[in-house]
N, C-alpha and C. Protein backbone atom coordinates (compact mmCIF):
# COMPACT_ATOMS: atom_id res chain seq x y z
N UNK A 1 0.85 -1.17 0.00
CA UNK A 1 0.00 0.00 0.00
C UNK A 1 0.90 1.24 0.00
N UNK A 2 0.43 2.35 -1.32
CA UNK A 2 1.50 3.57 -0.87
C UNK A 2 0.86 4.44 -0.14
N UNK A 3 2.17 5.47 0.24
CA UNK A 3 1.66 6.68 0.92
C UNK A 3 0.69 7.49 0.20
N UNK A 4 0.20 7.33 -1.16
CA UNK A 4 -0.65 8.19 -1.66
C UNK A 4 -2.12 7.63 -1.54
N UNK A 5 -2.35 5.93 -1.29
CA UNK A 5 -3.22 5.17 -0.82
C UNK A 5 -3.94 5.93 0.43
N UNK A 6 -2.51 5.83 1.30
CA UNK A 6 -3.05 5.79 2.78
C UNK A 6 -3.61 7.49 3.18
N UNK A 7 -3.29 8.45 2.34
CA UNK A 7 -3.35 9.71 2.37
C UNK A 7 -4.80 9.69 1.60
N UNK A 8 -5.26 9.39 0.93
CA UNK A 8 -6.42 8.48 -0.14
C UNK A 8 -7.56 8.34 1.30
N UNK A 9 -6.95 7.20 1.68
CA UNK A 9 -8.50 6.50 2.35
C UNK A 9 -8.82 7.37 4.01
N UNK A 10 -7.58 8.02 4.60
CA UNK A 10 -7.42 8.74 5.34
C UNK A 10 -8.31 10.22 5.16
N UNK A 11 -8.55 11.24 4.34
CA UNK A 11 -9.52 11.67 4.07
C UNK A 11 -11.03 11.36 3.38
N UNK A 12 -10.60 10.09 2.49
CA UNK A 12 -12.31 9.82 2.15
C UNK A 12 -12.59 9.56 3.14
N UNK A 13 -12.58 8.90 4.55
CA UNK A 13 -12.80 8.38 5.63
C UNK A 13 -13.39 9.93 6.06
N UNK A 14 -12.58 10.89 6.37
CA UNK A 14 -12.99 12.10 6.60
C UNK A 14 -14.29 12.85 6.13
N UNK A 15 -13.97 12.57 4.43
CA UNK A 15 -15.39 12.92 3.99
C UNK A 15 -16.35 12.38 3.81
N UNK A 16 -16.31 11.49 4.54
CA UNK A 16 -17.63 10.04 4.88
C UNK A 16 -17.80 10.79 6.00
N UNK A 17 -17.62 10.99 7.08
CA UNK A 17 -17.77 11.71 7.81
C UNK A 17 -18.81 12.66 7.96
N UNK A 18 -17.45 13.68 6.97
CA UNK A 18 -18.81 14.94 6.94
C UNK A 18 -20.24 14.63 6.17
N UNK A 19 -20.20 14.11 5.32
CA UNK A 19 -21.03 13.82 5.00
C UNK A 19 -22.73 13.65 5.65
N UNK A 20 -22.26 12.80 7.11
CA UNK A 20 -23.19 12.08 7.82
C UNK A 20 -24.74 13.43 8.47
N UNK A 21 -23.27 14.59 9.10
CA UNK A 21 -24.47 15.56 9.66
C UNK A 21 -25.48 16.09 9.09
N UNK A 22 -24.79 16.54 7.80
CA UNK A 22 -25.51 17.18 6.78
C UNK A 22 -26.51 16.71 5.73
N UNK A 23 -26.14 15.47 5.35
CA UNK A 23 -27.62 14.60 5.04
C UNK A 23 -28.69 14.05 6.26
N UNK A 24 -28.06 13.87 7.23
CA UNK A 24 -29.59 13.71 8.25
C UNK A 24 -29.84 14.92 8.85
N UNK A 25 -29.38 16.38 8.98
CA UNK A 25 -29.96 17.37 9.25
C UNK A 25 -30.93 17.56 7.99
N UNK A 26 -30.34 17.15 6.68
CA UNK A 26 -31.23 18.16 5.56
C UNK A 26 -32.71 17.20 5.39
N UNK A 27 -32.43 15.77 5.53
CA UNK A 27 -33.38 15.16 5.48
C UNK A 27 -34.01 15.36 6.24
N UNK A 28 -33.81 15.33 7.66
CA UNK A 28 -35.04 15.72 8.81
C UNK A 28 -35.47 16.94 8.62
N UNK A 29 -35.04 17.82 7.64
CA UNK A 29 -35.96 19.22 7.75
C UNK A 29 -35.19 20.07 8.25
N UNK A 30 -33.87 19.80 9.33
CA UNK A 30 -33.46 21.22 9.65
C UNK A 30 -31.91 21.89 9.53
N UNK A 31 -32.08 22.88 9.50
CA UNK A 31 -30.96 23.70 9.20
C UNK A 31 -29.86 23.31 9.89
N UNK A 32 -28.39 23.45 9.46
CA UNK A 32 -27.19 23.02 9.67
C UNK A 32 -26.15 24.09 9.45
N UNK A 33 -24.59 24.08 10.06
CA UNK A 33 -23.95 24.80 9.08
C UNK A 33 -23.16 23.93 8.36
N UNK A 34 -22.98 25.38 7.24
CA UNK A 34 -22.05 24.27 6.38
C UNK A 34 -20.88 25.34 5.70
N UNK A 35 -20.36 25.46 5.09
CA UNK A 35 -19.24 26.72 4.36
C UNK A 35 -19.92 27.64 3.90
N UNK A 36 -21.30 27.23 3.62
CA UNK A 36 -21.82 28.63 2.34
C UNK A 36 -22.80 29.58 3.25
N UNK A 37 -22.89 28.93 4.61
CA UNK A 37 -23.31 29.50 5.74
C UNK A 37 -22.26 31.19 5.78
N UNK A 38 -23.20 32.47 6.62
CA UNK A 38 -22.46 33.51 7.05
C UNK A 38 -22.90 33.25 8.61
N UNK A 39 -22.28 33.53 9.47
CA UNK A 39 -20.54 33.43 9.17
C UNK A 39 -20.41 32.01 8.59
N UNK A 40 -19.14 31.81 7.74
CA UNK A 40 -18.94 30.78 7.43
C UNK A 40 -18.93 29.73 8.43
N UNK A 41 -19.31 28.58 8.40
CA UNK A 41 -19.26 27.57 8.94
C UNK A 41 -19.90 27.21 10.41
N UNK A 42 -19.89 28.97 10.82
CA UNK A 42 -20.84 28.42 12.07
C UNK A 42 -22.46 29.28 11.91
N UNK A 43 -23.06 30.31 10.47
CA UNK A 43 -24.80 30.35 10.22
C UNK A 43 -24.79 28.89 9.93
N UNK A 44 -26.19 28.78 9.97
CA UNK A 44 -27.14 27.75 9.47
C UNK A 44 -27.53 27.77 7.94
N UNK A 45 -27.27 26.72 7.11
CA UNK A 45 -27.62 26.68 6.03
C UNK A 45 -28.96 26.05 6.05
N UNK A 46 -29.80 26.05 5.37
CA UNK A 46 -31.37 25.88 4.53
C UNK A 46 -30.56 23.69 5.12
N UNK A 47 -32.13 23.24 4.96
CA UNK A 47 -32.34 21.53 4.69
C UNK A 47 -31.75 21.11 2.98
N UNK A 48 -32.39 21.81 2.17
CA UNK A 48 -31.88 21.32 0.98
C UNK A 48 -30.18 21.76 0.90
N UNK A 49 -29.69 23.06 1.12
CA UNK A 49 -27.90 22.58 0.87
C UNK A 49 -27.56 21.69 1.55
N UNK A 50 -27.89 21.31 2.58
CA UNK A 50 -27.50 20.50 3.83
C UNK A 50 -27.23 19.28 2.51
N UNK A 51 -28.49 18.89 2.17
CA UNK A 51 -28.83 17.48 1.24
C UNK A 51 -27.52 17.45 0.27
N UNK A 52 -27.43 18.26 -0.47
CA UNK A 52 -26.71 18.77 -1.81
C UNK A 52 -25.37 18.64 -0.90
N UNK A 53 -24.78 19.55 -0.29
CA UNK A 53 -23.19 19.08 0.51
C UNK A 53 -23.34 18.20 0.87
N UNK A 54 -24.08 17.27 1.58
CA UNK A 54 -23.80 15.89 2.23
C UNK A 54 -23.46 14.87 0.69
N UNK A 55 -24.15 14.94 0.12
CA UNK A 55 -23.72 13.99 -1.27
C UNK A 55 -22.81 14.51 -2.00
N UNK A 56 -22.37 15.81 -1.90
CA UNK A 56 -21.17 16.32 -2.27
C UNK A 56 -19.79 15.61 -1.72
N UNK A 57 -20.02 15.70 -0.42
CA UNK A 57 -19.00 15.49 0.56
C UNK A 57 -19.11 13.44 0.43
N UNK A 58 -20.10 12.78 -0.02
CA UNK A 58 -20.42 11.33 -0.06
C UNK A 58 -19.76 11.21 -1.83
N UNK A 59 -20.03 11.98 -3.00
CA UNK A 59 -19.44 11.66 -4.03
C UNK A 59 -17.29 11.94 -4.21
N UNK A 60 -16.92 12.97 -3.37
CA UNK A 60 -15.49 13.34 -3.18
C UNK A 60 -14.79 11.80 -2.35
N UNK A 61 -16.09 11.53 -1.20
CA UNK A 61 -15.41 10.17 -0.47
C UNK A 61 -15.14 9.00 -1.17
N UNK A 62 -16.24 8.77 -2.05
CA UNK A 62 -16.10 7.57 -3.28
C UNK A 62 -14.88 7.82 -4.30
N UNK A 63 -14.60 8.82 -4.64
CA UNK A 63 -13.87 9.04 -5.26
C UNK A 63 -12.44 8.95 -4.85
N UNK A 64 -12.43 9.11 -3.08
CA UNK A 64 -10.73 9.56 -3.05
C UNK A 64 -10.74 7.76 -2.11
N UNK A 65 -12.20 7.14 -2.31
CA UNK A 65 -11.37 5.58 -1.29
C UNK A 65 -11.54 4.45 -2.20
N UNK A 66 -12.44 4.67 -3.72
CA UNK A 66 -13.02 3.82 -4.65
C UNK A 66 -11.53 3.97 -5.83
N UNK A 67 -11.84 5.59 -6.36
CA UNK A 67 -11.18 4.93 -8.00
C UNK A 67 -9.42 6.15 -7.61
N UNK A 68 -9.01 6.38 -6.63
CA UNK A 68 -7.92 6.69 -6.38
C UNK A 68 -6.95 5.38 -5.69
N UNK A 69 -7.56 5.06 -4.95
CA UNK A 69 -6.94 4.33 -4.13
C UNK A 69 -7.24 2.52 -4.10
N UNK A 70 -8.50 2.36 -4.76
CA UNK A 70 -9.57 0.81 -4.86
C UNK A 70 -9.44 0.19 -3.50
N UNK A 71 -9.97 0.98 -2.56
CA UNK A 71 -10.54 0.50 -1.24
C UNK A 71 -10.87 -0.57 -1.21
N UNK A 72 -10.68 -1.66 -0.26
CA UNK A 72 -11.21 -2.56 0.37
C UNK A 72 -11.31 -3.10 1.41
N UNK A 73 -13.02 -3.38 1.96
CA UNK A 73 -13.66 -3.09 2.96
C UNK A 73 -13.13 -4.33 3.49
N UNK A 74 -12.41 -5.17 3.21
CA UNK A 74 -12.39 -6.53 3.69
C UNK A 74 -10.64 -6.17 4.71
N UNK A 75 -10.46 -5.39 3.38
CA UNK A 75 -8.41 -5.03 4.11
C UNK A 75 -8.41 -4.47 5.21
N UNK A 76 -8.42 -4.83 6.33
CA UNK A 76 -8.42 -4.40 8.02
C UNK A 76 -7.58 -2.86 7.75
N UNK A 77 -6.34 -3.29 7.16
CA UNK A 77 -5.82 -2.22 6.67
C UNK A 77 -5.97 -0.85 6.20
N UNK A 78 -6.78 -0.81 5.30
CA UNK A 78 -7.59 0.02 4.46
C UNK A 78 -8.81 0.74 5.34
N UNK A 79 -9.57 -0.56 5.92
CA UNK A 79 -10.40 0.06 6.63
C UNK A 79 -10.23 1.24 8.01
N UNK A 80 -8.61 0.28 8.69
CA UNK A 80 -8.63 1.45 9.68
C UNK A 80 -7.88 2.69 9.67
N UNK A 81 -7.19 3.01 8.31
CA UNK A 81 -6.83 4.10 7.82
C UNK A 81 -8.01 4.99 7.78
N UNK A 82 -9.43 4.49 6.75
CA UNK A 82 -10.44 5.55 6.75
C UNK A 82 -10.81 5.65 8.18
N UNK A 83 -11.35 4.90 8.92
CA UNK A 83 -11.81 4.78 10.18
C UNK A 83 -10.64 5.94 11.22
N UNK A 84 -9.61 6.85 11.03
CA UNK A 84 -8.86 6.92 11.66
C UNK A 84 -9.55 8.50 11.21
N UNK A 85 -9.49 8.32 10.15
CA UNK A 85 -9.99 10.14 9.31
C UNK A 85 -11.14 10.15 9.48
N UNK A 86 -12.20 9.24 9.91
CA UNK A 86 -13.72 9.35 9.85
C UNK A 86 -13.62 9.91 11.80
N UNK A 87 -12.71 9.29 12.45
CA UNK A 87 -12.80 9.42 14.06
C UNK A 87 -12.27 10.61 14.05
N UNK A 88 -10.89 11.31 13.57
CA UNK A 88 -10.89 12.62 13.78
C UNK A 88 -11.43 13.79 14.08
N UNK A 89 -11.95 13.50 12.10
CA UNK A 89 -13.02 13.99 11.52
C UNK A 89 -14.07 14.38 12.63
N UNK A 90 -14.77 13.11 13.12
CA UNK A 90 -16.03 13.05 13.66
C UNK A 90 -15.66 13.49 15.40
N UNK A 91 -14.44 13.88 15.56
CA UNK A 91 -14.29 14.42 17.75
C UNK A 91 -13.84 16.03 16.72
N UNK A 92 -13.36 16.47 16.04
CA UNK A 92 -13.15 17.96 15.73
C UNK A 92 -14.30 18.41 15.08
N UNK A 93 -15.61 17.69 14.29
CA UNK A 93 -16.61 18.11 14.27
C UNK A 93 -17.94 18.51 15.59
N UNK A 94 -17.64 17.25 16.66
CA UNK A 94 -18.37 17.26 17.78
C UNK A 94 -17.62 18.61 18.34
N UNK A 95 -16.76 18.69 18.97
CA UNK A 95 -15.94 20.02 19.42
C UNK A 95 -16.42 21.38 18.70
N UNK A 96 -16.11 21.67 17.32
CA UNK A 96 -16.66 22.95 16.73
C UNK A 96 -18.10 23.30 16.90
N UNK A 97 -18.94 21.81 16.17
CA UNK A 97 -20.62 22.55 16.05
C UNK A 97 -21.10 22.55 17.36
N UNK A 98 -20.09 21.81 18.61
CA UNK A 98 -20.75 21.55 19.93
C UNK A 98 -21.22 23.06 20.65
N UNK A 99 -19.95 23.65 19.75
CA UNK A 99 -20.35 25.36 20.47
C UNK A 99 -21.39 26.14 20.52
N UNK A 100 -22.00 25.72 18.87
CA UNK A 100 -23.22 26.11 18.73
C UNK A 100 -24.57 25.52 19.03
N UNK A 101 -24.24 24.16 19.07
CA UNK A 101 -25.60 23.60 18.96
C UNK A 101 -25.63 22.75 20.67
N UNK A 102 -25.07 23.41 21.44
CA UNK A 102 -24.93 22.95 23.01
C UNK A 102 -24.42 21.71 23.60
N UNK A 103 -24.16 20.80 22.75
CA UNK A 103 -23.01 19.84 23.12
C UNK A 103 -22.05 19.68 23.63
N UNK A 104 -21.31 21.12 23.97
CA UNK A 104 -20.17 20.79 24.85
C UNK A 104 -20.20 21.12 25.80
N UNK A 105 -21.52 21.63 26.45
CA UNK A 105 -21.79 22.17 27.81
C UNK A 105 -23.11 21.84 28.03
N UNK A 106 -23.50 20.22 28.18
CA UNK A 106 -25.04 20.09 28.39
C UNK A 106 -25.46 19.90 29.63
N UNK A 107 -26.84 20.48 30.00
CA UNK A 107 -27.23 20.79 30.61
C UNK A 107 -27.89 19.45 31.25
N UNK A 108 -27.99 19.28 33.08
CA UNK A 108 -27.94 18.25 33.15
C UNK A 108 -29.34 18.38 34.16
N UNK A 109 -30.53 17.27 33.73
CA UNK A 109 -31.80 17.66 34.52
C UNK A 109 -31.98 17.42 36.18
């Protein structure tokens, strides 16, 4: 496996990731941020960009773990390279939107 592999499945993993918030915010109906948000990244974008970046961010992942690199889900290997960029990914996403959306300071009944 080369370093351009592992650099490969290490962000599609990432953008599997992002992917996740932003298609089940847009599908459930509600607003998210996303880049095209003001302020960037931390307004709320509309349900439908939400939809549109999440498959954005799901067609870039296919691309950088399918026909860059030919991922396979079976290669422990492979898998825990993405899995390493999807966990990052997914504790520096909890941390940023936690600010806004009350996750990092919840309130306890």
């Amino acid at each position: 496996m080369s370093i351009s592999h592992l650099i490969s499945y290490f962000f599609g993993g990432a953008f599997l990731m992002n992917a996740v918030p932003h298609v089940v915010s847009g599908v459930m109906g509600k607003p998210f941020q996303t880049p095209f948000a003001r302020p960037r990244g931390e307004g709320h974008s509309s349900s439908t960009t939400n939809v549109v970046w999440g498959f954005f961010n799901l067609f870039i992942a296919y691309l950088l773990l399918v026909h860059i690199g030919g991922f396979a889900l079976d290669d422990v290997g492979d898998a825990a390279v993405a899995s390493v960029g999807a966990f990052l990914l997914a504790v520096m996403m909890a941390w940023h939107f936690g600010r806004f959306n009350g996750g990092n300071t919840p309130s306890r009944p």
